[in-house]
N, C-alpha and C. Protein backbone atom coordinates (compact mmCIF):
# COMPACT_ATOMS: atom_id res chain seq x y z
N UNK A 1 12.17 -9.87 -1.22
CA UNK A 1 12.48 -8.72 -0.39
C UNK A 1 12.35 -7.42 -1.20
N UNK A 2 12.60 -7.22 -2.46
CA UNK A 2 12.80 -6.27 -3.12
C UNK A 2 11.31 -5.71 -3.43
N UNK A 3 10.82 -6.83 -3.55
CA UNK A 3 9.05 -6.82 -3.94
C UNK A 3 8.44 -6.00 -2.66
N UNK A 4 8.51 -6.19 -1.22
CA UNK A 4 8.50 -5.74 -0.52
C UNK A 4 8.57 -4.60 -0.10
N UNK A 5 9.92 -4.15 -0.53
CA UNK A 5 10.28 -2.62 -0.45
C UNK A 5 10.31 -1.70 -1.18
N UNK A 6 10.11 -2.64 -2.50
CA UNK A 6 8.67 -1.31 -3.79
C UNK A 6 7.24 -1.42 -3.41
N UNK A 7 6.74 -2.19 -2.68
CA UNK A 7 5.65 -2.26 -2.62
C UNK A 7 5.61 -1.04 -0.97
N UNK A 8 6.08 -1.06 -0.34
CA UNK A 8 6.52 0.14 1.08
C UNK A 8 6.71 1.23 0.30
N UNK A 9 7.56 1.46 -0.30
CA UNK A 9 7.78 3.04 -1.04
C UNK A 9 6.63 3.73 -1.67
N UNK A 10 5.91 2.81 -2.54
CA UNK A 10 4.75 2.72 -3.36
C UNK A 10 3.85 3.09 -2.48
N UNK A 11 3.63 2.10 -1.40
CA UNK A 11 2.43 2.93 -0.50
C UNK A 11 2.49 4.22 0.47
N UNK A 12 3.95 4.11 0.74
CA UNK A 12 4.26 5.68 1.14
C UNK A 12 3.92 6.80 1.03
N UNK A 13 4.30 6.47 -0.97
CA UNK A 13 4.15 7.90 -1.80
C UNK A 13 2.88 8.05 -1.86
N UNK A 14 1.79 7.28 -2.52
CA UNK A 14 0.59 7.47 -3.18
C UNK A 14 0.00 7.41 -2.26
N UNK A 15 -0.20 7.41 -1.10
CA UNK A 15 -1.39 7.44 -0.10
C UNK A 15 -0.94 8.65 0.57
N UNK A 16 0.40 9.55 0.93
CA UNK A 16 1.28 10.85 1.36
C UNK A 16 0.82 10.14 3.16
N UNK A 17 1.48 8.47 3.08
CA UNK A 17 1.18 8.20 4.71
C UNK A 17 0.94 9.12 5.88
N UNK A 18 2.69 9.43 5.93
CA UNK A 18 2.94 9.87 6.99
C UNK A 18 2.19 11.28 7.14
N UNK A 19 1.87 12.27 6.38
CA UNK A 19 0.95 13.12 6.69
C UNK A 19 -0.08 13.21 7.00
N UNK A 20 -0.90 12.01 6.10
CA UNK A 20 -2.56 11.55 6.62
C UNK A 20 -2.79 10.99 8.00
N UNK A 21 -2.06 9.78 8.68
CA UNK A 21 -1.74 9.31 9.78
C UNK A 21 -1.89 9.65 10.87
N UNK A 22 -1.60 11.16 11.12
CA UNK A 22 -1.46 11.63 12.28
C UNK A 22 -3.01 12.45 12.62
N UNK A 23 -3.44 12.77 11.21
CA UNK A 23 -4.85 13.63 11.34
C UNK A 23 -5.73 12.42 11.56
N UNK A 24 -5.36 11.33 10.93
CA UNK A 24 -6.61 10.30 11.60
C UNK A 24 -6.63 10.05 12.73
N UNK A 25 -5.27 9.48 13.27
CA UNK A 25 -4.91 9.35 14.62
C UNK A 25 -5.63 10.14 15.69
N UNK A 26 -5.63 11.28 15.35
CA UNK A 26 -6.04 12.31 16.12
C UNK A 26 -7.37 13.03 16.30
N UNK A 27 -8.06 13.21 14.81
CA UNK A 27 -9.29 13.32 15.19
C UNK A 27 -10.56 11.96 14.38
N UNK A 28 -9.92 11.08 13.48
CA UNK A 28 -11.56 10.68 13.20
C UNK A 28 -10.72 8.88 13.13
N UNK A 29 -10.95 8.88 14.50
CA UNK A 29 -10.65 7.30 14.62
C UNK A 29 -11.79 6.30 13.75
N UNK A 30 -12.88 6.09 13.40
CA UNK A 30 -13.65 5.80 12.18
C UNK A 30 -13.45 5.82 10.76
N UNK A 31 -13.05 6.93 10.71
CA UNK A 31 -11.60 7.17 9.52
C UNK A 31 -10.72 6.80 9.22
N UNK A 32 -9.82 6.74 9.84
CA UNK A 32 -8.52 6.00 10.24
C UNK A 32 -8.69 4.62 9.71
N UNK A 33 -9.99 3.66 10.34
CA UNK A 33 -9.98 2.31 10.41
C UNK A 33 -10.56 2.22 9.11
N UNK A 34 -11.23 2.98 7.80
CA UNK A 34 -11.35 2.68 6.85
C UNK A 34 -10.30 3.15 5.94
N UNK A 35 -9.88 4.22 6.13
CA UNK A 35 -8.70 4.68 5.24
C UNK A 35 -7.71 3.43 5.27
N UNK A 36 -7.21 2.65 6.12
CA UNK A 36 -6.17 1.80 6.56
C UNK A 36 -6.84 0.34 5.55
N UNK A 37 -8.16 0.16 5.18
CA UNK A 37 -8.74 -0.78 5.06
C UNK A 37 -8.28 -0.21 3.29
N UNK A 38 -8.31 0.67 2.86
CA UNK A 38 -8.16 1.06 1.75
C UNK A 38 -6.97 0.64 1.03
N UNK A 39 -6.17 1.31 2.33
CA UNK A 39 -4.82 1.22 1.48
C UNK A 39 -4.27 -0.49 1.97
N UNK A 40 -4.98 -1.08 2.68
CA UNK A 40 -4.68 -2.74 2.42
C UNK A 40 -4.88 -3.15 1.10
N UNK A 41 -6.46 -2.50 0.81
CA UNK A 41 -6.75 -2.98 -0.10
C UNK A 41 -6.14 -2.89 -1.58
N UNK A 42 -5.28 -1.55 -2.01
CA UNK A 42 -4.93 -1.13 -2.91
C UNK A 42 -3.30 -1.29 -2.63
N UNK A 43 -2.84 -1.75 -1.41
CA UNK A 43 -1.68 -2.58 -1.61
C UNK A 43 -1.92 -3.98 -2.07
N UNK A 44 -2.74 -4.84 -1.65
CA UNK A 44 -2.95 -6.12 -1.94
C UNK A 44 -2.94 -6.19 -3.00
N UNK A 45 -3.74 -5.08 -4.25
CA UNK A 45 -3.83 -5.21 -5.67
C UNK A 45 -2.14 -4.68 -6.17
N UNK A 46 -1.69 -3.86 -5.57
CA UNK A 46 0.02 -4.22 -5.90
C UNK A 46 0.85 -4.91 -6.10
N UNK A 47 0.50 -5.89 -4.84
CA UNK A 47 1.14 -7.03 -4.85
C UNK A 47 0.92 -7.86 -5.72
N UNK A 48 -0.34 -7.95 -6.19
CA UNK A 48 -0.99 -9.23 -7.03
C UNK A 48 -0.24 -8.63 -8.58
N UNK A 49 -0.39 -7.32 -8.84
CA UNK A 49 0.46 -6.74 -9.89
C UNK A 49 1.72 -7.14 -10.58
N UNK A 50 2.50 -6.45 -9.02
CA UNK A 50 3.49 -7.32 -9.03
C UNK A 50 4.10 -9.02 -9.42
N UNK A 51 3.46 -9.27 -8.73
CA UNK A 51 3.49 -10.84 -9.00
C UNK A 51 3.15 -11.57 -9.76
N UNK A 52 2.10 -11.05 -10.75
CA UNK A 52 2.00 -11.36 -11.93
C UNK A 52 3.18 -10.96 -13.22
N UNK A 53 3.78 -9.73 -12.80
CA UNK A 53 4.90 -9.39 -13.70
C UNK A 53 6.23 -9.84 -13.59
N UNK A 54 6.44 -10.53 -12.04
CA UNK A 54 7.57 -11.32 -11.85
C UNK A 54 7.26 -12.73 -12.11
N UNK A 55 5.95 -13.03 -12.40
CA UNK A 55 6.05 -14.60 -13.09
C UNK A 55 6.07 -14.29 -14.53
N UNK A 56 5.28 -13.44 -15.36
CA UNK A 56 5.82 -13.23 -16.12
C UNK A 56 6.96 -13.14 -16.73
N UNK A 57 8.32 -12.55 -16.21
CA UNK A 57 9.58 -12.62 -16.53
C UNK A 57 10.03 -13.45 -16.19
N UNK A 58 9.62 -14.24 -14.74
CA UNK A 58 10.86 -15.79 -14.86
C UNK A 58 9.96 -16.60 -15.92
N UNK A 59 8.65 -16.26 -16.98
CA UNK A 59 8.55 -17.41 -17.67
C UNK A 59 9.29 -17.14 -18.90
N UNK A 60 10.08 -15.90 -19.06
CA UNK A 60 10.37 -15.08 -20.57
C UNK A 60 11.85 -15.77 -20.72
């Protein structure tokens, strides 16, 4: 869970969501559907981050 909700904050901040969101929404729906593809993508590599540093410590 915790992994989760650094990984939400994390994408919050560094992508400035909620501001970008609404300009895609609104004018470049084409946009939108790759920007969104982005930040899957550069959450997914978070996660994998992550998860490599929490197996790391339960092996320490």
């Amino acid at each position: 869970m915790i992994l989760k909700e650094l990984t939400n904050f994390i994408n919050m901040s560094l992508f400035g969501f909620k501001k970008n969101i609404e300009h895609f929404k609104e004018h470049c729906p084409v946009e939108a559907r790759d920007y969104f593809k982005k930040i899957l993508l550069k959450l997914e590599s978070i996660e994998n981050r992550l998860d490599r540093i929490e197996k790391k410590t339960k092996n320490n």
